[in-house]
C-alpha atoms as a PDB file:
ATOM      1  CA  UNK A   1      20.581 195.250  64.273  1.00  0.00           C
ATOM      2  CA  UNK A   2      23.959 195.644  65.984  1.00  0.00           C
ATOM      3  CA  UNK A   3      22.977 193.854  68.929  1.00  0.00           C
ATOM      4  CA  UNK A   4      21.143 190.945  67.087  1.00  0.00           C
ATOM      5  CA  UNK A   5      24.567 190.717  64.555  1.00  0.00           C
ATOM      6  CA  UNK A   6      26.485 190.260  68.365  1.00  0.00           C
ATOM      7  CA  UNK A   7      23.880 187.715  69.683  1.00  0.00           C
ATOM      8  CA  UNK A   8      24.318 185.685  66.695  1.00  0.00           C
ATOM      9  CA  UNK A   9      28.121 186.351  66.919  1.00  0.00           C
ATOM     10  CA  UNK A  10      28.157 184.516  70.307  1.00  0.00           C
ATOM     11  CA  UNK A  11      26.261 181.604  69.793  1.00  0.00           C
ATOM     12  CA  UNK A  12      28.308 180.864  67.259  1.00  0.00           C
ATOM     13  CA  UNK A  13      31.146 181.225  68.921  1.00  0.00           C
ATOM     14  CA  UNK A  14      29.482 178.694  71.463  1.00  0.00           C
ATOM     15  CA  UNK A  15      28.824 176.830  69.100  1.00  0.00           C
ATOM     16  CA  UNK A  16      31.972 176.242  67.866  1.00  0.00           C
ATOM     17  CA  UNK A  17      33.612 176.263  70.778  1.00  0.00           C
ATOM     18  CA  UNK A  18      30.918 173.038  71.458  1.00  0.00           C
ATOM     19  CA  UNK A  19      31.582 171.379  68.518  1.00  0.00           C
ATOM     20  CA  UNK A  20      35.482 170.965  69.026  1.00  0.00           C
ATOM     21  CA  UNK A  21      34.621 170.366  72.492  1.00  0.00           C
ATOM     22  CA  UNK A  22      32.420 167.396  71.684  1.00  0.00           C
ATOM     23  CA  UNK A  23      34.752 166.311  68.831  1.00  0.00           C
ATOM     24  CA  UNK A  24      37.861 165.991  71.884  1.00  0.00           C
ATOM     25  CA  UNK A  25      35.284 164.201  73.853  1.00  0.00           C
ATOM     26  CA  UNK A  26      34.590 162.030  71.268  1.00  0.00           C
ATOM     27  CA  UNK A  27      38.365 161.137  70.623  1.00  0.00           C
ATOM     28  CA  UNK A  28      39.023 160.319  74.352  1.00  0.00           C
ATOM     29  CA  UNK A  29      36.138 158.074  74.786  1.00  0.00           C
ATOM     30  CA  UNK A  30      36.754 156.501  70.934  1.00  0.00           C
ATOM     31  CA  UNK A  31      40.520 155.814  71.995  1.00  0.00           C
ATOM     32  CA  UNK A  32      39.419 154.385  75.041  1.00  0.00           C
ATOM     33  CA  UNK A  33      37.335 151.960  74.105  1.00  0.00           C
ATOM     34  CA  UNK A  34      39.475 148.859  73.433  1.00  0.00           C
ATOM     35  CA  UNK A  35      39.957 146.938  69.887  1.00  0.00           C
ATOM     36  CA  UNK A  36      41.873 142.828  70.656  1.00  0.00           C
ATOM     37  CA  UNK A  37      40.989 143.629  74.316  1.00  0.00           C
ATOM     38  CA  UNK A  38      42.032 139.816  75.114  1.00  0.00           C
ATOM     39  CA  UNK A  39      45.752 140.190  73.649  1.00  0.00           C
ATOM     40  CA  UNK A  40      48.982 140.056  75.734  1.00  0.00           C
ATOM     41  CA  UNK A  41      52.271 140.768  74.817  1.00  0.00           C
ATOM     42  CA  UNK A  42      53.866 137.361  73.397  1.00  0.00           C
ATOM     43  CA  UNK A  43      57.251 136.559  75.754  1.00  0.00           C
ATOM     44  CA  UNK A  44      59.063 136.067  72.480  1.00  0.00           C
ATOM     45  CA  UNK A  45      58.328 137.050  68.538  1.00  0.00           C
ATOM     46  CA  UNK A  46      59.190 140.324  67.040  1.00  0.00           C
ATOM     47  CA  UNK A  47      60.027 143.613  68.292  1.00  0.00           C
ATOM     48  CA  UNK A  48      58.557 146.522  66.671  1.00  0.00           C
ATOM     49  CA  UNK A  49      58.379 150.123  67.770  1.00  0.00           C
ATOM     50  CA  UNK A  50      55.758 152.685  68.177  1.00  0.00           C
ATOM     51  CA  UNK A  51      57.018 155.998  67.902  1.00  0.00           C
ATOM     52  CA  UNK A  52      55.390 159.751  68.367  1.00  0.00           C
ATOM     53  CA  UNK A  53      56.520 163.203  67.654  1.00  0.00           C
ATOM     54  CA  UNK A  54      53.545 164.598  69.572  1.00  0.00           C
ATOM     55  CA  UNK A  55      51.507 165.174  66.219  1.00  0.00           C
ATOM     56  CA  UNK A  56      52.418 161.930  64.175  1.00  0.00           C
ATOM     57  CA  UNK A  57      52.733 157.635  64.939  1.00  0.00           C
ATOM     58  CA  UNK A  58      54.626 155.411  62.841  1.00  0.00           C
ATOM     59  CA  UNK A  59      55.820 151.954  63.279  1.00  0.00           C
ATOM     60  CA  UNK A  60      59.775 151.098  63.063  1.00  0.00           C
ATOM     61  CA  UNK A  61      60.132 147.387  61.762  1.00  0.00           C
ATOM     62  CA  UNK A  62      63.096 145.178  61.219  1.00  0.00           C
ATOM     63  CA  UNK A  63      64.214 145.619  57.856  1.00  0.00           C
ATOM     64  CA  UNK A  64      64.517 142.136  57.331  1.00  0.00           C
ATOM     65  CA  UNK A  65      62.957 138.990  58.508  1.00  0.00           C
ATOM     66  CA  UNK A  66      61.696 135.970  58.096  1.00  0.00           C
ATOM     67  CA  UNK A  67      57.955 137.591  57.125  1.00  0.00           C
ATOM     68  CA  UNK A  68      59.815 140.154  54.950  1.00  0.00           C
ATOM     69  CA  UNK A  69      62.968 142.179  53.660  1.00  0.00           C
ATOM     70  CA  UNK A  70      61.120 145.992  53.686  1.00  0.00           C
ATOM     71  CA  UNK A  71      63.842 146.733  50.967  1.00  0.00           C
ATOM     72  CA  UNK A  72      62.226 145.008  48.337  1.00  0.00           C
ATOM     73  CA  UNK A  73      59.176 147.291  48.914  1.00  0.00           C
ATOM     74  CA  UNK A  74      61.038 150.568  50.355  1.00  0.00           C
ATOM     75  CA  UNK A  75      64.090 150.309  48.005  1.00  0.00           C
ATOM     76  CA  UNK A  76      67.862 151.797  50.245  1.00  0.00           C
ATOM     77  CA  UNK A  77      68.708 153.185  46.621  1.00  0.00           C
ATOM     78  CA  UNK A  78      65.873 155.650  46.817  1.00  0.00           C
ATOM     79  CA  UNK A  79      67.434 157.209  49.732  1.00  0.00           C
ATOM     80  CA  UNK A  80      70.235 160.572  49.868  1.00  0.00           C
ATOM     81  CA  UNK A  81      72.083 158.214  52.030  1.00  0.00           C
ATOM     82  CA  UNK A  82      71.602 154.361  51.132  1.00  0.00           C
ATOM     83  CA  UNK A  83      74.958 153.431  52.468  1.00  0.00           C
ATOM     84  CA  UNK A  84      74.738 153.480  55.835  1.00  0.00           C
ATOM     85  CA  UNK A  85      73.818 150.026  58.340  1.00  0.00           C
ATOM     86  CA  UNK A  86      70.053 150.630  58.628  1.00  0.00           C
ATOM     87  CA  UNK A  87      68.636 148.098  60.797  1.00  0.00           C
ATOM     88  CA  UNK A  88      64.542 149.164  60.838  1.00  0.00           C
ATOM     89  CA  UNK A  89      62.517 151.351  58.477  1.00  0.00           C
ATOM     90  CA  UNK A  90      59.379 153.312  60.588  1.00  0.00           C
ATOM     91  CA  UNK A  91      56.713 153.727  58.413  1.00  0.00           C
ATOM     92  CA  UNK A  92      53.499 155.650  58.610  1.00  0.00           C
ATOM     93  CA  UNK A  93      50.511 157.244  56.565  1.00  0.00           C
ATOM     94  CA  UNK A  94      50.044 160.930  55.929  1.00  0.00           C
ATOM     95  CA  UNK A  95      48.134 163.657  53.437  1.00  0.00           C
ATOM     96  CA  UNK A  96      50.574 164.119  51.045  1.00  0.00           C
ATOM     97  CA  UNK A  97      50.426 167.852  50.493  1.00  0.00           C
ATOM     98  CA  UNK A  98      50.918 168.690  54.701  1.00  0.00           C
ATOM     99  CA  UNK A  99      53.763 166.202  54.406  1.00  0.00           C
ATOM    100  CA  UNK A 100      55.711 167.321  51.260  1.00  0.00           C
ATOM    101  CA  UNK A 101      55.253 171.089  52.615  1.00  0.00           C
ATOM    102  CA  UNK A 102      55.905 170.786  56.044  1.00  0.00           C
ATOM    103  CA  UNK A 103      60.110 169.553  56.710  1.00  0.00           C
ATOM    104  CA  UNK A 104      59.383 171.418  60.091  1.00  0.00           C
ATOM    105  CA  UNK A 105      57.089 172.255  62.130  1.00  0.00           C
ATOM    106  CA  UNK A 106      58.439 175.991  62.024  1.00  0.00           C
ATOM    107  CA  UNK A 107      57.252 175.858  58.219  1.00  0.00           C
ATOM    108  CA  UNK A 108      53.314 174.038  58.867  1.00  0.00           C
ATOM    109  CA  UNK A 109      50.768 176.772  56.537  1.00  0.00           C
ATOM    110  CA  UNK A 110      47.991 176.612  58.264  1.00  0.00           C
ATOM    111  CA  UNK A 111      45.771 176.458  54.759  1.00  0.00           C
ATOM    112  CA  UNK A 112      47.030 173.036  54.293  1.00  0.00           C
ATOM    113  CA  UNK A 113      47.217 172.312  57.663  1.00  0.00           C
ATOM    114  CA  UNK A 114      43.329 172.646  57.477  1.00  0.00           C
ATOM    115  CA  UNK A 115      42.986 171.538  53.975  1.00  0.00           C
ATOM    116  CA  UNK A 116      44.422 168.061  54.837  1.00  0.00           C
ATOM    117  CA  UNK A 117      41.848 167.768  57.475  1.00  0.00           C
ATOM    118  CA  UNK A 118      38.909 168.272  54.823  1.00  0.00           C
ATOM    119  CA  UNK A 119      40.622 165.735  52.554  1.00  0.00           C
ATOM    120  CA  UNK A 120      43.762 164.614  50.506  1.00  0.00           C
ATOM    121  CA  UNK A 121      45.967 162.011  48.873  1.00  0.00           C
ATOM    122  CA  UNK A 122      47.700 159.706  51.101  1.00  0.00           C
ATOM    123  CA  UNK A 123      51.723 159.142  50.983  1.00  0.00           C
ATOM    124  CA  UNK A 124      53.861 156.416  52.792  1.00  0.00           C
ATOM    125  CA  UNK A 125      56.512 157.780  54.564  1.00  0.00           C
ATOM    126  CA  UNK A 126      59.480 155.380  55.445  1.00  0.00           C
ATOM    127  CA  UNK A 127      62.113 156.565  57.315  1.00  0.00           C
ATOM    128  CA  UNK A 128      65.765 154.381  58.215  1.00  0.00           C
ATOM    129  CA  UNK A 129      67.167 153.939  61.269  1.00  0.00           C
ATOM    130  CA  UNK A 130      70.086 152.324  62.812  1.00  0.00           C
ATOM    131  CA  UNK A 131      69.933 150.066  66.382  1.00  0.00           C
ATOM    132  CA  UNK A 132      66.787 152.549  67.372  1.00  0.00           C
ATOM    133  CA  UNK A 133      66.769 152.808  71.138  1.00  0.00           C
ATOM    134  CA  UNK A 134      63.052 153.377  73.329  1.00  0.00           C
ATOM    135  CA  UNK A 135      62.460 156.422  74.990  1.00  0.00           C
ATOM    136  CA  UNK A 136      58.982 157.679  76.291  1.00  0.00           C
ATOM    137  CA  UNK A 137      58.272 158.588  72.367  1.00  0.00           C
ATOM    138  CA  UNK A 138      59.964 155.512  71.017  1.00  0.00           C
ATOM    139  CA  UNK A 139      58.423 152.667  72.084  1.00  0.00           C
ATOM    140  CA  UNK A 140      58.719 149.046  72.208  1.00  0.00           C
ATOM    141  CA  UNK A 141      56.011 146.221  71.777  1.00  0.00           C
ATOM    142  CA  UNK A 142      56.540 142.347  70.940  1.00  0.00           C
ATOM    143  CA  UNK A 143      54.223 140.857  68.959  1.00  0.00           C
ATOM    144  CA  UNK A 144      53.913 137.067  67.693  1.00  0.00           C
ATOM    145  CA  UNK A 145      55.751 136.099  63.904  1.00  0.00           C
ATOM    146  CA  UNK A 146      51.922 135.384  62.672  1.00  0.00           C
ATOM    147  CA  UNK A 147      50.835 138.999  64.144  1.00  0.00           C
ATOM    148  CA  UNK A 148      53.797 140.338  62.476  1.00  0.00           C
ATOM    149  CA  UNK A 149      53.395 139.150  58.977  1.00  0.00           C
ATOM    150  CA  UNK A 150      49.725 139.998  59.108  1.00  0.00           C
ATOM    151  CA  UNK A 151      50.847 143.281  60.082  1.00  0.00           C
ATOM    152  CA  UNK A 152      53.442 143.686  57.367  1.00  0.00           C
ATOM    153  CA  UNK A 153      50.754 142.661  54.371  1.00  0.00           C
ATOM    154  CA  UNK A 154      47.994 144.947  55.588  1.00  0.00           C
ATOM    155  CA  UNK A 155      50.836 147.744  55.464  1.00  0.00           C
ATOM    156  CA  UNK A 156      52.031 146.244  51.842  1.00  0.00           C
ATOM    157  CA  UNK A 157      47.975 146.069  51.022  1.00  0.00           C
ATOM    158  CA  UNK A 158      48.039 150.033  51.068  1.00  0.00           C
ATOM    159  CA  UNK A 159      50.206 150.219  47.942  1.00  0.00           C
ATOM    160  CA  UNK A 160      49.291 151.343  44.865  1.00  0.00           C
ATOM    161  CA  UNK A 161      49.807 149.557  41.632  1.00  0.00           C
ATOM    162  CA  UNK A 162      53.978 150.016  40.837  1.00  0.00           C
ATOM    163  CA  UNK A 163      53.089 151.923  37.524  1.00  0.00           C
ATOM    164  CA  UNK A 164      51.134 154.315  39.990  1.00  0.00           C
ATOM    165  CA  UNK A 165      53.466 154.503  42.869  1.00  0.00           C
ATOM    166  CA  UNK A 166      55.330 157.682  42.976  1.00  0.00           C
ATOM    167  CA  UNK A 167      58.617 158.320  45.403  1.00  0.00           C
ATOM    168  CA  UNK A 168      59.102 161.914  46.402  1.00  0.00           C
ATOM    169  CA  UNK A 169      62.676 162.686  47.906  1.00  0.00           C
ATOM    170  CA  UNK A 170      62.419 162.980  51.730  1.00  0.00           C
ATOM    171  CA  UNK A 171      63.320 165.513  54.742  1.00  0.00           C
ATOM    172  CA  UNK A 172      66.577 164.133  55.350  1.00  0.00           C
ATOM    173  CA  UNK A 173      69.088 162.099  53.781  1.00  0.00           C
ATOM    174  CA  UNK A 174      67.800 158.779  55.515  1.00  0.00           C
ATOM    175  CA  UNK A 175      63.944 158.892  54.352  1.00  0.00           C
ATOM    176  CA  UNK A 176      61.446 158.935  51.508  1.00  0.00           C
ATOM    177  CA  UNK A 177      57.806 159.125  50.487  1.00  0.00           C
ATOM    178  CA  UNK A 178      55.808 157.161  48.281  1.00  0.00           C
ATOM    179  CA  UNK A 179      52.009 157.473  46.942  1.00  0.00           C
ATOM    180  CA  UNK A 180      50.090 155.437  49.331  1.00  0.00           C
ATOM    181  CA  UNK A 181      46.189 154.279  48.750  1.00  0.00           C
ATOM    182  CA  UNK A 182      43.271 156.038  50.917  1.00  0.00           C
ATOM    183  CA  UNK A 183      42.313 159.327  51.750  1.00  0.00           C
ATOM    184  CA  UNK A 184      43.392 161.103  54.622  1.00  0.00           C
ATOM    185  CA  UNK A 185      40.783 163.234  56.871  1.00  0.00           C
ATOM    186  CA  UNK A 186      39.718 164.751  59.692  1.00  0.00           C
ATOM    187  CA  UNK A 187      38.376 161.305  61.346  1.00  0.00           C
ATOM    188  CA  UNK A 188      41.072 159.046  59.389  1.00  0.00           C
ATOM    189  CA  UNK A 189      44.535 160.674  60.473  1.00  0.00           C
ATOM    190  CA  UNK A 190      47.551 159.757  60.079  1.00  0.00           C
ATOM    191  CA  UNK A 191      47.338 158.490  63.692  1.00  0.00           C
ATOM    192  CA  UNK A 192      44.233 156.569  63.185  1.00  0.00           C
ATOM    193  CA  UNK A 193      46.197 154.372  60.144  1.00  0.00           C
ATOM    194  CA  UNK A 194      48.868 153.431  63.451  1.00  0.00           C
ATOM    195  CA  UNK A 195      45.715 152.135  65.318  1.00  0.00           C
ATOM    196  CA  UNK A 196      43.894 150.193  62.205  1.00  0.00           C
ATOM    197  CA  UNK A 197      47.287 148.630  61.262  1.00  0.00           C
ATOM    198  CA  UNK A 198      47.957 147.344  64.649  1.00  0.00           C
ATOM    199  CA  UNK A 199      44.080 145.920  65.408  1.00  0.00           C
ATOM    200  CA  UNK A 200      44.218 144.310  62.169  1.00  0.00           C
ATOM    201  CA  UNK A 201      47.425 143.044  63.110  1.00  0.00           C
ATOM    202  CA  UNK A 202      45.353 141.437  66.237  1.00  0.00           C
ATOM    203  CA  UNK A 203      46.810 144.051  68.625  1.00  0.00           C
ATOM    204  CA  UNK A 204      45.398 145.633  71.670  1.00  0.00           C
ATOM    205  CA  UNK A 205      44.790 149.268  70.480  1.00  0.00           C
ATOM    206  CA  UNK A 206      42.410 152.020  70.437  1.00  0.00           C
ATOM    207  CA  UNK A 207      38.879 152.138  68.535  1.00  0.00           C
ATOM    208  CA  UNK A 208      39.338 155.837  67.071  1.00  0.00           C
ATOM    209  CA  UNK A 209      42.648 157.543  67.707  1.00  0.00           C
ATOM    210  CA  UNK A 210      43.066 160.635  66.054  1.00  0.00           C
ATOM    211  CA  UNK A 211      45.734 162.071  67.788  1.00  0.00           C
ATOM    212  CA  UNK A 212      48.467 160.114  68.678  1.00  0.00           C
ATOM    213  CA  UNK A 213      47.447 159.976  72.375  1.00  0.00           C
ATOM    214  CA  UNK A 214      44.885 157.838  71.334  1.00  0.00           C
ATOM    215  CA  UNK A 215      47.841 155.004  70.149  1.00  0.00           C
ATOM    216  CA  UNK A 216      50.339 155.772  72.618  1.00  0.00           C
ATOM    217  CA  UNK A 217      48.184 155.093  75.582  1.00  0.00           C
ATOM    218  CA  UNK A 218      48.262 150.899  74.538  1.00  0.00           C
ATOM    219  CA  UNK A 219      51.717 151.097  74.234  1.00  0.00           C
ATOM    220  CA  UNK A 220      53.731 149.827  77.613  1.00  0.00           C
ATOM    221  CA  UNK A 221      56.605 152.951  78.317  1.00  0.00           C
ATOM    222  CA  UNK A 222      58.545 150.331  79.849  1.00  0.00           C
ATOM    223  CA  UNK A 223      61.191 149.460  77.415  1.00  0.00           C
ATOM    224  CA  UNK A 224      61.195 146.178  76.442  1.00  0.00           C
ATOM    225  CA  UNK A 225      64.916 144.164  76.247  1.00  0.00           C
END
């Protein structure tokens, strides 16, 4: 009996280890595959950012322009700190327990780190900055003023009705969170929501990223003036 309980004990052990094996596979040839494989970087239009803390993408707009003033949608009054010269407001797309629970990673719970992954409310988070500058995690990309408005309405499309949209105070005095449509899962990350935004956006991206890897990759590193 003991031996059969340790036979069954490995192989599913193997298997496990093969499942997360395939599922790593799976996200490097998925984020590989290209979505607008025909698109080049305009040589003038509007200057967004990709950014990455290793675990998370977001996407650092002008906070006003032409295609649209993010204030009227990301209000400065529902900030600790509206009083400061914010130029751009990053947004991105999370599971809203993981991000309400988690200020650092120092404090992630691994129970919600894994119950996010099985399923969860989505929240908008939009974050302020001032005269951002690109690093290898901060990155620039210019895209056309038509790319950039479609970009900005599929981001406003993920909004729930105002009666249903909730703001939770953020980490810092400079950001906030809001109740954001679609669920957020295992195969549709927070990462993944970078990726779709951008495609739909008609921008050369990724076909399943994940992990930010996955969106980073399409992004030049060269800093663009």
């Amino acid at each position: 009996m003991l031996a059969k309980t340790k036979r069954f004990g490995k192989w599913f052990g193997l298997g496990i280890l093969g499942a997360v094996s395939l599922y790593f596979v799976a996200i490097w040839v998925g984020s590989s595959i290209p979505r607008n494989s025909d698109w080049v970087e305009p040589e003038e239009g509007v200057t967004i950012y990709i950014g990455s803390n290793g675990v998370h993408t977001e996407i650092a707009m002008p906070i006003e322009s032409e295609t649209v003033d993010w204030r009227e949608h990301f209000p400065l009054k529902d900030l600790r700190n509206p009083n400061r010269d914010y130029t751009h407001v990053a947004v991105s797309w999370g599971e809203k327990r993981f991000f309400l629970e988690t200020p650092t990673w120092s404090e992630v719970d691994p129970f919600v780190a894994i119950g996010s992954l099985t399923g969860g409310q989505a929240l908008h988070h939009a974050a302020f900055y001032v005269r951002p500058a690109t690093s290898d995690d901060f990155r620039a990309m210019r895209i056309t003023r038509e790319q950039y408005t479609t970009l900005a309405k599929e981001i406003i499309a993920d909004f729930p009705m105002a009666e249903d949209r909730n703001t939770y105070p953020g980490y810092g005095s400079y950001d906030v969170f809001y109740d954001a449509k679609g669920s957020y899962h295992i195969a549709n990350t927070c990462n993944q929501w970078t990726s779709d935004k951008l495609a739909a956006a008609g921008i050369k991206t990724g076909w399943w990223s994940p992990l930010p890897g996955g969106v980073m990759k399409w992004v030049a590193d060269v800093p663009q003036p």
